[in-house]
N, C-alpha and C. Protein backbone atom coordinates (compact mmCIF):
# COMPACT_ATOMS: atom_id res chain seq x y z
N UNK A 1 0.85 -1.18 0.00
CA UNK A 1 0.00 0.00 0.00
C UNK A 1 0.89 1.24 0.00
N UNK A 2 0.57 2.38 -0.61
CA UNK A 2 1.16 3.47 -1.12
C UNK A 2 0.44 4.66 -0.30
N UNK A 3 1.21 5.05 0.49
CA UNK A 3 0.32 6.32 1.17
C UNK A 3 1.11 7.77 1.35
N UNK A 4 -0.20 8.62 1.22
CA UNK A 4 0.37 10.34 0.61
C UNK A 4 -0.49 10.99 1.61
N UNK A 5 0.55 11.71 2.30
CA UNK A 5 -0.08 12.38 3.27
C UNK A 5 -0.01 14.04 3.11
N UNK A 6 -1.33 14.73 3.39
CA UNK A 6 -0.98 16.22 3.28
C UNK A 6 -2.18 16.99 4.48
N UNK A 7 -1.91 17.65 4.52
CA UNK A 7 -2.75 18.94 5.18
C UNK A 7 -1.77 19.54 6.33
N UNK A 8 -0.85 19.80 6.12
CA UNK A 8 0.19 20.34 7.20
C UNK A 8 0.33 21.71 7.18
N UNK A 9 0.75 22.69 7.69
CA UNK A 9 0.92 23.82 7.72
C UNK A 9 1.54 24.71 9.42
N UNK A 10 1.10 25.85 9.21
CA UNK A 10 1.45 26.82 10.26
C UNK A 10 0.02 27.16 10.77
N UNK A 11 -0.07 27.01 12.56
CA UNK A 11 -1.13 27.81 13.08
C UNK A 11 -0.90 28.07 14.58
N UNK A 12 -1.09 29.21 14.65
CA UNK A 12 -1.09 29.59 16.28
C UNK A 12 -1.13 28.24 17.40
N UNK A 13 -0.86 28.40 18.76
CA UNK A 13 -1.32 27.83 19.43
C UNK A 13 -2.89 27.93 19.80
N UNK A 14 -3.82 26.71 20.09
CA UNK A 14 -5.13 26.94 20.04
C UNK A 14 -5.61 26.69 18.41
N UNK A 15 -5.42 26.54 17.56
CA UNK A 15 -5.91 26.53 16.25
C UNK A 15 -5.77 25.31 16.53
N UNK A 16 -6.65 24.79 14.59
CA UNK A 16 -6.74 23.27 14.62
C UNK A 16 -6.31 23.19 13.28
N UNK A 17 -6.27 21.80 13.00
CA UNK A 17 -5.59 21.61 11.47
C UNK A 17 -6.31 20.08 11.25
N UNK A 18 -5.76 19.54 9.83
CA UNK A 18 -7.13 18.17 9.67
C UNK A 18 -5.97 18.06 8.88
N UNK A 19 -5.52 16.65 9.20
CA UNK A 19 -4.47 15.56 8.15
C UNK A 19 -5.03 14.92 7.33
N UNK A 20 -4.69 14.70 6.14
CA UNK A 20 -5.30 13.74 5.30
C UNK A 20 -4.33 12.88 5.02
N UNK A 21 -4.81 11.53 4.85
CA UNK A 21 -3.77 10.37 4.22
C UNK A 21 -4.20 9.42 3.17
N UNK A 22 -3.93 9.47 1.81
CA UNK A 22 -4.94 9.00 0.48
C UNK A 22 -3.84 7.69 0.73
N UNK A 23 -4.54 6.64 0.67
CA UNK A 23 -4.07 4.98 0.11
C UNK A 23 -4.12 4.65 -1.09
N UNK A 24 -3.08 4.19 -1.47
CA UNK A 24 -3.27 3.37 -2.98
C UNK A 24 -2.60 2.33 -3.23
N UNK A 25 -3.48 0.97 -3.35
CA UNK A 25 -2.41 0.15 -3.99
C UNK A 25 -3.45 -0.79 -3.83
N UNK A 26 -2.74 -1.57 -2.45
CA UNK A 26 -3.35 -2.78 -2.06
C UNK A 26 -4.89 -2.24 -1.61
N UNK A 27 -5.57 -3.39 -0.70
CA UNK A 27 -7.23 -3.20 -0.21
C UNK A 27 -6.87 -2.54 1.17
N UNK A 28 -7.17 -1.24 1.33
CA UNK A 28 -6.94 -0.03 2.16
C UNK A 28 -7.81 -0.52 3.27
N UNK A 29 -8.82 -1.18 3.45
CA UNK A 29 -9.51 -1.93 4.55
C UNK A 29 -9.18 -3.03 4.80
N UNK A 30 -8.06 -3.21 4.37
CA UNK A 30 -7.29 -4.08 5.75
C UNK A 30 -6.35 -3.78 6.40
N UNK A 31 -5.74 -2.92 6.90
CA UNK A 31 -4.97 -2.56 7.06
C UNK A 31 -5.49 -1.18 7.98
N UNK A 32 -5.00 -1.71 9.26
CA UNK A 32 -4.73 -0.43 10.19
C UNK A 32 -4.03 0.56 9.80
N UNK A 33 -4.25 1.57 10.33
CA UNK A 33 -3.79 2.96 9.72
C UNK A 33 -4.08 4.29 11.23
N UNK A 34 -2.94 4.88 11.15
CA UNK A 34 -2.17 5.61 11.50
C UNK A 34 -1.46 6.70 11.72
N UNK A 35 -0.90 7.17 12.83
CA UNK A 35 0.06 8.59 12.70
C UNK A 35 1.07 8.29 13.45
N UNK A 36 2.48 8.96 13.20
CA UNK A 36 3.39 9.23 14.11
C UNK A 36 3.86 10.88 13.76
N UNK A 37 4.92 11.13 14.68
CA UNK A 37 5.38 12.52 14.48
C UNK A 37 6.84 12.23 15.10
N UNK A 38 7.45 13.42 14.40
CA UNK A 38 8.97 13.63 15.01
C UNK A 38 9.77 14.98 14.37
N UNK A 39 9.79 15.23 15.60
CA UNK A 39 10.59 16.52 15.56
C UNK A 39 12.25 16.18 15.52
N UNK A 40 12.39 17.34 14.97
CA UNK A 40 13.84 17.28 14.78
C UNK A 40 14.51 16.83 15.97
N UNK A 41 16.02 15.71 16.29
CA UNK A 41 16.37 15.63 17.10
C UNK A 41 15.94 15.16 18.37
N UNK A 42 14.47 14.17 17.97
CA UNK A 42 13.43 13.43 18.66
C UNK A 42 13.56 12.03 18.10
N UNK A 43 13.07 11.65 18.90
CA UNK A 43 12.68 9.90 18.48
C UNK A 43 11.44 10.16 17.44
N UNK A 44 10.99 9.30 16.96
CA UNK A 44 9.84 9.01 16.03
C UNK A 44 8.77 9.18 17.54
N UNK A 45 7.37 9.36 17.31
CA UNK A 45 6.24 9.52 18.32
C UNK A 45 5.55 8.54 17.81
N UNK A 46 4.39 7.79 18.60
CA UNK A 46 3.28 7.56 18.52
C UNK A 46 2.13 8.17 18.53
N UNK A 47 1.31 8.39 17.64
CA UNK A 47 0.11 9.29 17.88
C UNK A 47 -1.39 8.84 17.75
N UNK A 48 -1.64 8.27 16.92
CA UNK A 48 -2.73 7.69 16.92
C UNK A 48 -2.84 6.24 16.30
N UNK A 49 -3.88 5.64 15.95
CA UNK A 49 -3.95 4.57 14.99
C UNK A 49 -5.34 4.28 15.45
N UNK A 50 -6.42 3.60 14.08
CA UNK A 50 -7.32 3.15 13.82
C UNK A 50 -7.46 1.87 13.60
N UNK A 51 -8.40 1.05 13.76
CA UNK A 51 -8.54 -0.16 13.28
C UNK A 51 -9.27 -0.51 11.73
N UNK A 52 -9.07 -1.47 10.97
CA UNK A 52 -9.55 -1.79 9.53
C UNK A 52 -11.02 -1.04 9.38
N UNK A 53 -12.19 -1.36 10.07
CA UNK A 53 -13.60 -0.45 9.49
C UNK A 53 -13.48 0.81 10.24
N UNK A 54 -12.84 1.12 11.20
CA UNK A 54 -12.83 2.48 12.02
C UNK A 54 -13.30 2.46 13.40
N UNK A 55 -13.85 1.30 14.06
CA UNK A 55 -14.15 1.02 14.92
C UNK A 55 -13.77 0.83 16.56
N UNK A 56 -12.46 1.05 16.53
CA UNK A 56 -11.96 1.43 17.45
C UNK A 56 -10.31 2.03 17.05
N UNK A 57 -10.10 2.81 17.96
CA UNK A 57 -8.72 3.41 17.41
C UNK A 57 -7.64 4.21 19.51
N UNK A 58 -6.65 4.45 19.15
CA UNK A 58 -6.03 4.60 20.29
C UNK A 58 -5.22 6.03 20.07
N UNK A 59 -4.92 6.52 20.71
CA UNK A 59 -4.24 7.55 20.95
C UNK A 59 -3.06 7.99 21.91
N UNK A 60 -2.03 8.59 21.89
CA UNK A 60 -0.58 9.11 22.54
C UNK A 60 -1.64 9.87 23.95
N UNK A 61 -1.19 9.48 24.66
CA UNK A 61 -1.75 10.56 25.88
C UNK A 61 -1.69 11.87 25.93
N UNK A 62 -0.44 11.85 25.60
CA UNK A 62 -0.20 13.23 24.44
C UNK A 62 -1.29 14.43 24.32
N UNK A 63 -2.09 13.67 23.28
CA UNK A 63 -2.85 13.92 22.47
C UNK A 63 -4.44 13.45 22.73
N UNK A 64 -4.75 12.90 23.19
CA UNK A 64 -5.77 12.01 23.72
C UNK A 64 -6.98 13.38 24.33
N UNK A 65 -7.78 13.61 23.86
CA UNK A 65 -9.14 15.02 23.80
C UNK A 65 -9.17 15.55 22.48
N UNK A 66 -7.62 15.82 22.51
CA UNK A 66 -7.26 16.79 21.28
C UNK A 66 -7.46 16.63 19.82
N UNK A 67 -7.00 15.43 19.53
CA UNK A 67 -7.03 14.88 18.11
C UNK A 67 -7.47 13.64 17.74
N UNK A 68 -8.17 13.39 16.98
CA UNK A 68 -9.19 12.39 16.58
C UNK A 68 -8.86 12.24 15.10
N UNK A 69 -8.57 10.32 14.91
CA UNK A 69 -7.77 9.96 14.04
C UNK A 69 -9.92 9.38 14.19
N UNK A 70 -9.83 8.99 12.31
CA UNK A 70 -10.65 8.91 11.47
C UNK A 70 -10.33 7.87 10.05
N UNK A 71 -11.64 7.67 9.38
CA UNK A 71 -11.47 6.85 8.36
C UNK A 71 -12.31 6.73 7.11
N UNK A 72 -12.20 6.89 6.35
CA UNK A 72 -13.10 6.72 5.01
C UNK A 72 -12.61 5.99 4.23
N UNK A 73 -13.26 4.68 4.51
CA UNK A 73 -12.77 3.32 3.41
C UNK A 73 -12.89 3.55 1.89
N UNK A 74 -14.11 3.77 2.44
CA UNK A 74 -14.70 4.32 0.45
C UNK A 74 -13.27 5.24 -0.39
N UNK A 75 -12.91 6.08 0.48
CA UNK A 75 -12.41 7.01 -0.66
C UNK A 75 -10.96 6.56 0.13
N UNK A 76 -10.00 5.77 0.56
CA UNK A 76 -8.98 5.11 1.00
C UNK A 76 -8.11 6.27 1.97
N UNK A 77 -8.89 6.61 2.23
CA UNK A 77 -8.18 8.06 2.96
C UNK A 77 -8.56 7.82 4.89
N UNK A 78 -7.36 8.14 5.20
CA UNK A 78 -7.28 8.19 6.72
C UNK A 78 -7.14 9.79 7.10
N UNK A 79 -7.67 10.41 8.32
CA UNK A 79 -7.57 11.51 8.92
C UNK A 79 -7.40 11.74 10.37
N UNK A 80 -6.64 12.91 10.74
CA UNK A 80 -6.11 13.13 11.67
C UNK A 80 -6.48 14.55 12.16
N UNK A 81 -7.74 14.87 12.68
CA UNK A 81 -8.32 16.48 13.35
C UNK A 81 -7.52 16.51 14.54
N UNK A 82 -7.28 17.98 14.30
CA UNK A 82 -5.72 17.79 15.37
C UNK A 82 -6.41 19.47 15.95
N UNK A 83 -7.53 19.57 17.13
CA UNK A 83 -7.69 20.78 18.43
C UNK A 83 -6.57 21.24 19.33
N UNK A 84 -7.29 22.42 19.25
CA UNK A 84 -6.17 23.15 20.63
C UNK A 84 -4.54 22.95 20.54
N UNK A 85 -3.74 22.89 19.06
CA UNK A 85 -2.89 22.82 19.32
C UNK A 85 -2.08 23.39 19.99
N UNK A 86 -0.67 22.73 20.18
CA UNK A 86 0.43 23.26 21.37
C UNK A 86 1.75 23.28 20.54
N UNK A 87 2.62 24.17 20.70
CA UNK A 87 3.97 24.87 20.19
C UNK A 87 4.76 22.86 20.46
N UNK A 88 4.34 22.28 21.15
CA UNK A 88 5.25 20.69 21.74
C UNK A 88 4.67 20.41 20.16
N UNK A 89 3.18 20.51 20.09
CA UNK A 89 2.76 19.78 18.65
C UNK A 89 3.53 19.75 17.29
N UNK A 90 4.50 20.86 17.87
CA UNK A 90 5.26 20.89 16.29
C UNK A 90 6.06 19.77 15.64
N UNK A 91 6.14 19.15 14.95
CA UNK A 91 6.71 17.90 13.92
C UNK A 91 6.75 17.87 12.81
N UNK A 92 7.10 16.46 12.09
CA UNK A 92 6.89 16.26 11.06
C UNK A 92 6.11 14.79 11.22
N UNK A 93 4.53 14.87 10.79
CA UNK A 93 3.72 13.98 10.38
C UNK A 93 3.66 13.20 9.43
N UNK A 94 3.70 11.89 9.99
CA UNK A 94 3.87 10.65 8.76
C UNK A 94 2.60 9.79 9.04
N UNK A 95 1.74 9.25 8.15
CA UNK A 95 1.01 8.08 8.09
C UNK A 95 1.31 7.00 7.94
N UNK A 96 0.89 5.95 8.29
CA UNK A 96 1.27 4.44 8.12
C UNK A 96 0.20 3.73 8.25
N UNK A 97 0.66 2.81 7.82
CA UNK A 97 -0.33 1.33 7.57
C UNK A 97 0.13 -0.38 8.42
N UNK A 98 -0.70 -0.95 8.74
CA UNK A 98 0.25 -2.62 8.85
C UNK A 98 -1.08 -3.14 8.83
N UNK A 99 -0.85 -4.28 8.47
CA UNK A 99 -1.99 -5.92 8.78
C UNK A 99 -2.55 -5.91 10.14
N UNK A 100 -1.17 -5.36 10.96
CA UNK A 100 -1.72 -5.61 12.54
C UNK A 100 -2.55 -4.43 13.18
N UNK A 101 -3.13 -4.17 14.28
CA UNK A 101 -3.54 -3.23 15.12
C UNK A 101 -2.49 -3.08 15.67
N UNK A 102 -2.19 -4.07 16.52
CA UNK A 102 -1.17 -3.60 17.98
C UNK A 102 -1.85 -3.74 19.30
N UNK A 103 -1.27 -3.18 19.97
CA UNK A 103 -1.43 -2.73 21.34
C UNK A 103 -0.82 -1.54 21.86
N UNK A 104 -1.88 -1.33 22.22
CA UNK A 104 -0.85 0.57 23.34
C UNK A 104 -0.58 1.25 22.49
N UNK A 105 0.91 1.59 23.18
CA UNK A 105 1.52 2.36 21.83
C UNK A 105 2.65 1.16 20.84
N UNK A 106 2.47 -0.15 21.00
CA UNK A 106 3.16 -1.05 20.01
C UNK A 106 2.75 -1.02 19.01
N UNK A 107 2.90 -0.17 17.97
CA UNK A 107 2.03 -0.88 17.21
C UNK A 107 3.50 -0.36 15.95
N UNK A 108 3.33 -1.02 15.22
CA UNK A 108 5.07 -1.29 14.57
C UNK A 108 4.66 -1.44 12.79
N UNK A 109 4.23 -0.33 12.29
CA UNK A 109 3.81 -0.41 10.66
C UNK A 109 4.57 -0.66 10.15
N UNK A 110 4.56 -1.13 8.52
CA UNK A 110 5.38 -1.69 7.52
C UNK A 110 5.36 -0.47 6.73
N UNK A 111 3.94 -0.13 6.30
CA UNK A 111 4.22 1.01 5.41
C UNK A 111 3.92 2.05 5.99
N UNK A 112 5.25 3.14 5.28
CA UNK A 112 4.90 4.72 5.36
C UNK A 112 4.79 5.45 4.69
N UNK A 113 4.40 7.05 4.97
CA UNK A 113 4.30 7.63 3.70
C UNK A 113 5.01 8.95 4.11
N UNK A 114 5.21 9.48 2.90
CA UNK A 114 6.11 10.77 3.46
C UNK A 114 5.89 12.04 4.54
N UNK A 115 6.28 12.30 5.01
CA UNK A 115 5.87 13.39 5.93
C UNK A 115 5.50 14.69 6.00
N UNK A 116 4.53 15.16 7.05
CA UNK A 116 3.41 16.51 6.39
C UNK A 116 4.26 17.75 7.35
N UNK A 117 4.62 18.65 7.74
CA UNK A 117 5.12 19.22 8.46
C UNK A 117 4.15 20.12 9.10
N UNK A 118 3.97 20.25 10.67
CA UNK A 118 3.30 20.75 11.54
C UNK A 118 4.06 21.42 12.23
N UNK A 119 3.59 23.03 11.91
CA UNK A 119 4.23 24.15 13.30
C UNK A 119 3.09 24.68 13.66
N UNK A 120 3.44 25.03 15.24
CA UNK A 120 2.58 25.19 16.01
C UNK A 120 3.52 26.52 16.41
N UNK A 121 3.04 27.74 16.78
CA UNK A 121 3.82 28.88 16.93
C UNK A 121 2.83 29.62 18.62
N UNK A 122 3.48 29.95 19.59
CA UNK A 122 3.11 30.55 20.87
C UNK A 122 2.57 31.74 20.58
């Protein structure tokens, strides 16, 4: 599976922003789907992830009120509504995919897609 991620930009602290992640390849409903982030000079993050119909999904504590990961099988696209951001929120956003769900924050994708860049400014 082939995934393209966009909706990144610049917004105050307190603003919101909406990730998009288009799938292409393989059958996009199977496959859990995903966010991480990483800032420069950071480890990779965990941030969210969904399950295959959308039915349950987990979140970074992080983040957990704030942003709500989403799904539209039909059109192979995953999303990421990202409230009340915070200046910490700043990264670079990547989507991913795997066969598996996971657990917690294990959850260990095969595929990625390139990264959306998120600043968050005080």
């Amino acid at each position: 599976v082939q995934l393209q991620a966009s909706g990144g930009g610049s917004v105050q602290a307190g603003g919101s922003l909406r990730l998009s992640c288009a799938a292409s390849g393989r059958t996009f409903s199977s496959y859990a789907t995903g966010w991480f982030r990483q800032d420069p000079g950071k480890e990779r993050e965990f941030v969210a992830v969904i399950n295959r119909n959308g039915g349950a999904a987990r979140y970074a504590d992080s983040v957990k009120g704030r942003f709500t990961i989403s799904r539209d099988n039909a059109k192979n696209t995953v999303y990421l509504e990202m409230n009340s951001l915070k200046p910490e929120d700043t990264a670079v956003y990547y989507c991913a995919a795997d066969l598996q769900y996971g657990y917690g924050s294990r959850w260990y994708p095969d595929y990625w897609g390139q990264g959306t860049q998120v600043t968050v400014s005080s």
